[in-house]
Protein backbone atom coordinates (compact mmCIF):
# COMPACT_ATOMS: atom_id res chain seq x y z
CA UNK A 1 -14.94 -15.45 -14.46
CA UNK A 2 -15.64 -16.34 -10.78
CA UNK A 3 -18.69 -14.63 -9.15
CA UNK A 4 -18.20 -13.02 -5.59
CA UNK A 5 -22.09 -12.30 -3.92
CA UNK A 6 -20.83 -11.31 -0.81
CA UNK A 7 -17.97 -9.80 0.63
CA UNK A 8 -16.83 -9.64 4.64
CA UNK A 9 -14.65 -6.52 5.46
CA UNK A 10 -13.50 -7.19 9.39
CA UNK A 11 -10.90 -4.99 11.01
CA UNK A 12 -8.30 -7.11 13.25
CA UNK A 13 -8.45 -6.70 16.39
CA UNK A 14 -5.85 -5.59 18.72
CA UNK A 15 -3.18 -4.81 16.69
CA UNK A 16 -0.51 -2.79 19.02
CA UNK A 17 1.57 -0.08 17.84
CA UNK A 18 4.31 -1.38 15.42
CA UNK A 19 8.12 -1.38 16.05
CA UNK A 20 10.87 -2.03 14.55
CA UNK A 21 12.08 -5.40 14.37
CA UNK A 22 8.61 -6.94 15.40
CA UNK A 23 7.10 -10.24 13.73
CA UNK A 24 4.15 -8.23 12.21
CA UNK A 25 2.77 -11.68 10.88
CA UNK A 26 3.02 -12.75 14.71
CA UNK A 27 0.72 -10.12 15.71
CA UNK A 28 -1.99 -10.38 12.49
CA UNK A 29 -2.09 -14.70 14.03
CA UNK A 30 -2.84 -13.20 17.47
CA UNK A 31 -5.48 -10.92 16.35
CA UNK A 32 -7.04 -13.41 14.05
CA UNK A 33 -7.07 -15.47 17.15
CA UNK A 34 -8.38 -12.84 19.38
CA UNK A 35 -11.43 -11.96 16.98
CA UNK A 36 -12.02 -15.81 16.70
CA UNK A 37 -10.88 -15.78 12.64
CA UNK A 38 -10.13 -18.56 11.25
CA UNK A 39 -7.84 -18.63 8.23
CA UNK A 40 -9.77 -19.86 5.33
CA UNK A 41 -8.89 -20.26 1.72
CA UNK A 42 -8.82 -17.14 -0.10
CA UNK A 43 -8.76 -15.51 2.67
CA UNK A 44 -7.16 -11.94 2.08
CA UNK A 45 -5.13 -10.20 4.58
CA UNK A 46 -4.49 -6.17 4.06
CA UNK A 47 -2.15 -4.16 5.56
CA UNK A 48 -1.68 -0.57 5.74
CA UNK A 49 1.55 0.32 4.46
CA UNK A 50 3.09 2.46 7.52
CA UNK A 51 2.81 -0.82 9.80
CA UNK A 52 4.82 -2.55 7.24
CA UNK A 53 7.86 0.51 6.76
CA UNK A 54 7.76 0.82 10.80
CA UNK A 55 8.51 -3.21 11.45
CA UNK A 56 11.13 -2.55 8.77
CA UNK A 57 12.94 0.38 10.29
CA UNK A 58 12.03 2.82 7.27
CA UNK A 59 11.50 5.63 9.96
CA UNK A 60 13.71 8.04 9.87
CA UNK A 61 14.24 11.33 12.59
CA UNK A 62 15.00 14.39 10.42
CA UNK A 63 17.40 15.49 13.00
CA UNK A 64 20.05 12.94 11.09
CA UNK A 65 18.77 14.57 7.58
CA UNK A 66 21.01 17.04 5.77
CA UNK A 67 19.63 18.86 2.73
CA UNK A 68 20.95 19.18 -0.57
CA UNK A 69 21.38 22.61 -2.24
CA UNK A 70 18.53 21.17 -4.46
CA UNK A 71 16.52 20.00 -1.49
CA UNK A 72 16.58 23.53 -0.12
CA UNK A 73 15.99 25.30 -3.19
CA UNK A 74 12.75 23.09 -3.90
CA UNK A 75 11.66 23.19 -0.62
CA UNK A 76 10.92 26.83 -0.31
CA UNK A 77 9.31 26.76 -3.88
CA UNK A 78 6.78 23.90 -2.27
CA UNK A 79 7.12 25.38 1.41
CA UNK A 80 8.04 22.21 2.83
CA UNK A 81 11.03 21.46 5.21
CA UNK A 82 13.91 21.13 3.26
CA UNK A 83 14.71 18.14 5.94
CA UNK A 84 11.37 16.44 4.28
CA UNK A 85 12.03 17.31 0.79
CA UNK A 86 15.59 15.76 0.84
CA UNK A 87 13.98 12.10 1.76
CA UNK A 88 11.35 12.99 -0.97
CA UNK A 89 14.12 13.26 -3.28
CA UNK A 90 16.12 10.64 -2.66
CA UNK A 91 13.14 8.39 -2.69
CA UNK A 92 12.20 9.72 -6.41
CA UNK A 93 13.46 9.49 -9.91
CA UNK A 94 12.11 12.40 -10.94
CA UNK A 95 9.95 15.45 -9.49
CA UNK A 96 6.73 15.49 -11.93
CA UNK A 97 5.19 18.71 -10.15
CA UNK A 98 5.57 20.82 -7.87
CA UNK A 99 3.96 24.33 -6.78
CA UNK A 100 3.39 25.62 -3.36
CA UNK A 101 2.04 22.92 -0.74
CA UNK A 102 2.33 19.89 -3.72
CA UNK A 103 5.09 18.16 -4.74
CA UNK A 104 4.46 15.12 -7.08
CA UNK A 105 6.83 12.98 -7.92
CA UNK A 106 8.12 9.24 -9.56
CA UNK A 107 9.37 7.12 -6.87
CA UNK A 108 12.18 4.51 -7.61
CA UNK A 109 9.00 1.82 -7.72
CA UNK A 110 6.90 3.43 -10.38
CA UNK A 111 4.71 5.36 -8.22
CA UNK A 112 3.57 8.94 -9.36
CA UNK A 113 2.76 10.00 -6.31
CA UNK A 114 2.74 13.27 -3.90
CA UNK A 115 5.90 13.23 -1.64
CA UNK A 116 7.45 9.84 -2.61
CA UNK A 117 4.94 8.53 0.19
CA UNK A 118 7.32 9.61 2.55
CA UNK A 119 4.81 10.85 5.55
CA UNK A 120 4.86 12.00 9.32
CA UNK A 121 1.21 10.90 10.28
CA UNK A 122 0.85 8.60 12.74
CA UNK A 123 4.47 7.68 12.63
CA UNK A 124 5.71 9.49 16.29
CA UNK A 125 3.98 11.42 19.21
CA UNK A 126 4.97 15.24 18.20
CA UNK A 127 6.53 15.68 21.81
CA UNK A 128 9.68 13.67 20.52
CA UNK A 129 11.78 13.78 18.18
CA UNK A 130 10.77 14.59 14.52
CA UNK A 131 10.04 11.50 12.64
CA UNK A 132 9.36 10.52 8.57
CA UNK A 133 8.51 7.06 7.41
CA UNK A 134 9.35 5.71 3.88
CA UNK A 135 7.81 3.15 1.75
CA UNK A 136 8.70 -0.39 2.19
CA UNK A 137 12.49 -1.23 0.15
CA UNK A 138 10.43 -4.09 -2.02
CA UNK A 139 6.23 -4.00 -1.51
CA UNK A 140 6.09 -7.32 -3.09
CA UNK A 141 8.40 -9.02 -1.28
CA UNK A 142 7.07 -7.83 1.97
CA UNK A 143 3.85 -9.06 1.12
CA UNK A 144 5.19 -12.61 -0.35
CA UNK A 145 7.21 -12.52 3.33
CA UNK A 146 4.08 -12.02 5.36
CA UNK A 147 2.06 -14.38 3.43
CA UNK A 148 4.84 -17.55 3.39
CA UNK A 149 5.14 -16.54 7.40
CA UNK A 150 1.79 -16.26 8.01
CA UNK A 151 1.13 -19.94 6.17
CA UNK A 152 4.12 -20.91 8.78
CA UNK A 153 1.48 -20.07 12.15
CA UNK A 154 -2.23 -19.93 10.60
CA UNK A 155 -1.59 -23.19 8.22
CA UNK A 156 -3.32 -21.58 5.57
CA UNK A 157 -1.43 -19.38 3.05
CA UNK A 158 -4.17 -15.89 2.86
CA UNK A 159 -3.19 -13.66 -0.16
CA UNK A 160 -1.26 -10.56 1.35
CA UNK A 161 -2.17 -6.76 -0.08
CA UNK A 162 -0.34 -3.90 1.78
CA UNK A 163 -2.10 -0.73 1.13
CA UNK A 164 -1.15 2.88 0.69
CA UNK A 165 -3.57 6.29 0.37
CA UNK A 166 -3.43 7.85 -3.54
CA UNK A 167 -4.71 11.01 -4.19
CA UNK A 168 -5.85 10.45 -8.42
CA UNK A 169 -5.08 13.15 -10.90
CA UNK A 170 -8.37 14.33 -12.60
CA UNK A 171 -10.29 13.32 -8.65
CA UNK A 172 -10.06 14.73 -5.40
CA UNK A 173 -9.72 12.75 -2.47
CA UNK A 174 -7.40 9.98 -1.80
CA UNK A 175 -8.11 6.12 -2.24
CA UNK A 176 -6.84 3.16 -0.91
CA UNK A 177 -4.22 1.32 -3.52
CA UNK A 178 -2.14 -1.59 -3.61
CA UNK A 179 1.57 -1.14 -3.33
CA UNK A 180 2.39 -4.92 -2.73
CA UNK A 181 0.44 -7.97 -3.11
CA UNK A 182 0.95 -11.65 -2.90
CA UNK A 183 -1.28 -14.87 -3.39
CA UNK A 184 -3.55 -13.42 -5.89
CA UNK A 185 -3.82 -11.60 -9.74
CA UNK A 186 -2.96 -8.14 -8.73
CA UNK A 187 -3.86 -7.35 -11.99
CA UNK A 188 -6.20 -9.21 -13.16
CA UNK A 189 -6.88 -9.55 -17.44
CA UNK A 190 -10.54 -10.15 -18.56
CA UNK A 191 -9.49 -10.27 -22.28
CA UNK A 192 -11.50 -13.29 -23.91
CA UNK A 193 -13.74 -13.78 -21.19
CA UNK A 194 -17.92 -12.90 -22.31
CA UNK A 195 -19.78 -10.15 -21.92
CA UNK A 196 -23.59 -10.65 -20.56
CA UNK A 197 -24.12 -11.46 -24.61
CA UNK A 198 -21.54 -13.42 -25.24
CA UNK A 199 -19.07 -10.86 -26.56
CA UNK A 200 -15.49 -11.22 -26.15
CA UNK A 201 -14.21 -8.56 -24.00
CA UNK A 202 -11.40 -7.01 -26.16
CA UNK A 203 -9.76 -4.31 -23.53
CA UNK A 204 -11.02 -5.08 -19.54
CA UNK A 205 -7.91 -5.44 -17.19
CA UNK A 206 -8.99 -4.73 -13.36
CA UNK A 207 -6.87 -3.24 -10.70
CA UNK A 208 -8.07 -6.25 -8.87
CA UNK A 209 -5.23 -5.53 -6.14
CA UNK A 210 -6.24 -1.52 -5.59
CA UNK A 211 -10.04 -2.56 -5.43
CA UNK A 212 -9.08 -4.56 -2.52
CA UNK A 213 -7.02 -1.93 -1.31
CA UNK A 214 -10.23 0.58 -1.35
CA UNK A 215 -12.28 -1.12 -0.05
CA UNK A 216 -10.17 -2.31 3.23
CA UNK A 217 -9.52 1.45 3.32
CA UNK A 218 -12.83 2.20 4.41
CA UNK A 219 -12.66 0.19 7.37
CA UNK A 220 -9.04 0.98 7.90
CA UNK A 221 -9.84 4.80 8.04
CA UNK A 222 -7.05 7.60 7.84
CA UNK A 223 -7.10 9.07 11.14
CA UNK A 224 -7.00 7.66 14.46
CA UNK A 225 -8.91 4.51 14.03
CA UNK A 226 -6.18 2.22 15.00
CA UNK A 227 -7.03 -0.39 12.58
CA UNK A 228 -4.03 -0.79 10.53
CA UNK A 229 -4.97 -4.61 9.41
CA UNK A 230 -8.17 -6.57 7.63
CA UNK A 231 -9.53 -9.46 7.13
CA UNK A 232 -11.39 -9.63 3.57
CA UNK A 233 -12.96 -12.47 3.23
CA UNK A 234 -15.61 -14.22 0.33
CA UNK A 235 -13.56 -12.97 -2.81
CA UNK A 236 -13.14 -15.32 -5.29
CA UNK A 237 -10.52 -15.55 -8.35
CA UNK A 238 -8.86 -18.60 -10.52
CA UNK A 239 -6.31 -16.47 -12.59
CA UNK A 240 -2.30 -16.91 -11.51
CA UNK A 241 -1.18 -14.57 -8.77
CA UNK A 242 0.87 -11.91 -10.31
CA UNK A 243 2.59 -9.05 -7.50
CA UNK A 244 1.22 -5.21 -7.35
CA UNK A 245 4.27 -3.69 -9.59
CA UNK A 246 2.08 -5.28 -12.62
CA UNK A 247 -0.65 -2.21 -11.88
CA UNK A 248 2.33 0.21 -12.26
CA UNK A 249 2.05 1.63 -15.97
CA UNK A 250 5.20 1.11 -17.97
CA UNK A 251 6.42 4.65 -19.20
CA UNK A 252 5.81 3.19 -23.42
CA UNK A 253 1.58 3.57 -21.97
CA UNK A 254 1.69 6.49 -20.61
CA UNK A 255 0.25 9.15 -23.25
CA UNK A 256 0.83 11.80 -20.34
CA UNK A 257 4.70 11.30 -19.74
């Protein structure tokens, strides 16, 4: 196992607001310029999530929405605009809770999480029209994107992590977590490796992805900090790079399903 005795968290600077169609890697190179970064090896970039969706055109306007009978129905059970709750759904697989103000649900990636991720903050100024962004189509891919273009202009190839906010059943409060990665062991397995005594660690497999993901999160913030992307920088790792859907649990582990 590698040791990391350090660990530089440094929000990029100047990072405009996202639309769609822009060359988001483009504009992480200019701000790694602008705060005089430059790309080293292991270098990790993180990205929050609603930058990526909005340079892919997953924003919606609810005016264009029509709800389903079903849509309606749950909606007032969860007292949520039936407009919303139709992109939850169609998001989802299945709806895991619901109850007034909470609706948890699978989405089509494996995520049990409230509202599909399908969210109105920071997406549109509330003086126009009504807006909802959705997850990225493919996390991974968008992260393996960024990285290979962001190799193209920096001439080093950082690991990517785009980020999302979890709330956790059994906690309160939401976390940063890793919906895509690239260029590193999102999921990273200890198994064999010693202990401090020399024991073999039999069952230690690290979220090594959603660590990341937390701790960018805190410099990130959830509000209107306006600091969407980070540099993390002094990690270390030698295992193969394996993408972000390996942290997602496969249904056959789940003893709460």
């Amino acid at each position: 196992m590698n040791r990391t005795t350090a660990l530089e968290v440094l929000a990029i600077p100047g990072i405009p607001m996202i639309e769609p169609g822009d060359d988001l890697a483009a504009l992480i190179a200019e701000g790694l310029a602008r705060g005089m970064h430059e790309p080293r090896e292991s270098d990790v970039i993180v990205i929050a999530q609603k930058i990526v969706s909005k340079a892919e055109g997953r924003s919606v306007d609810l005016a264009t929405v029509k709800p389903s009978a079903r849509a309606i129905e749950l909606a007032k059970e969860v007292q949520k605009d039936p407009r919303l709750v139709e992109l939850i759904l169609s998001e989802s697989v299945r709806v895991v809770r619901s109850r007034p103000n909470v609706l948890i649900v699978e989405h089509r990636l494996g995520f049990v999480m409230a509202n599909a991720g399908v969210d109105q903050s920071n997406v549109a100024s509330p003086d126009g029209p009504q807006r909802a962004l959705l997850l990225p189509v493919d996390p991974d891919g968008s992260a393996a994107a960024l990285r290979e273009r962001l190799s193209d202009l920096c001439g080093v190839p950082p690991a990517v992590v785009i980020t999302d906010s979890f709330g956790r059943a059994w906690r309160r409060g939401t976390a940063g977590v890793a919906i895509g990665a690239a260029g590193l062991p999102a999921l990273l397995d200890l198994r064999g490796n010693p202990d401090l005594f020399g024991r073999e660690l039999q069952v230690s497999i690290t979220g090594f992805a959603d660590e990341i993901a937390a701790a960018a999160s805190l410099v990130m913030g959830q509000g209107n900090e306006a600091q969407p992307v980070v540099l993390m920088r002094g990690l270390t790792w030698s295992a193969p790079a394996n993408p972000a859907s390996e942290l997602v649990r496969p249904a056959a582990e789940d003893m709460f399903r």
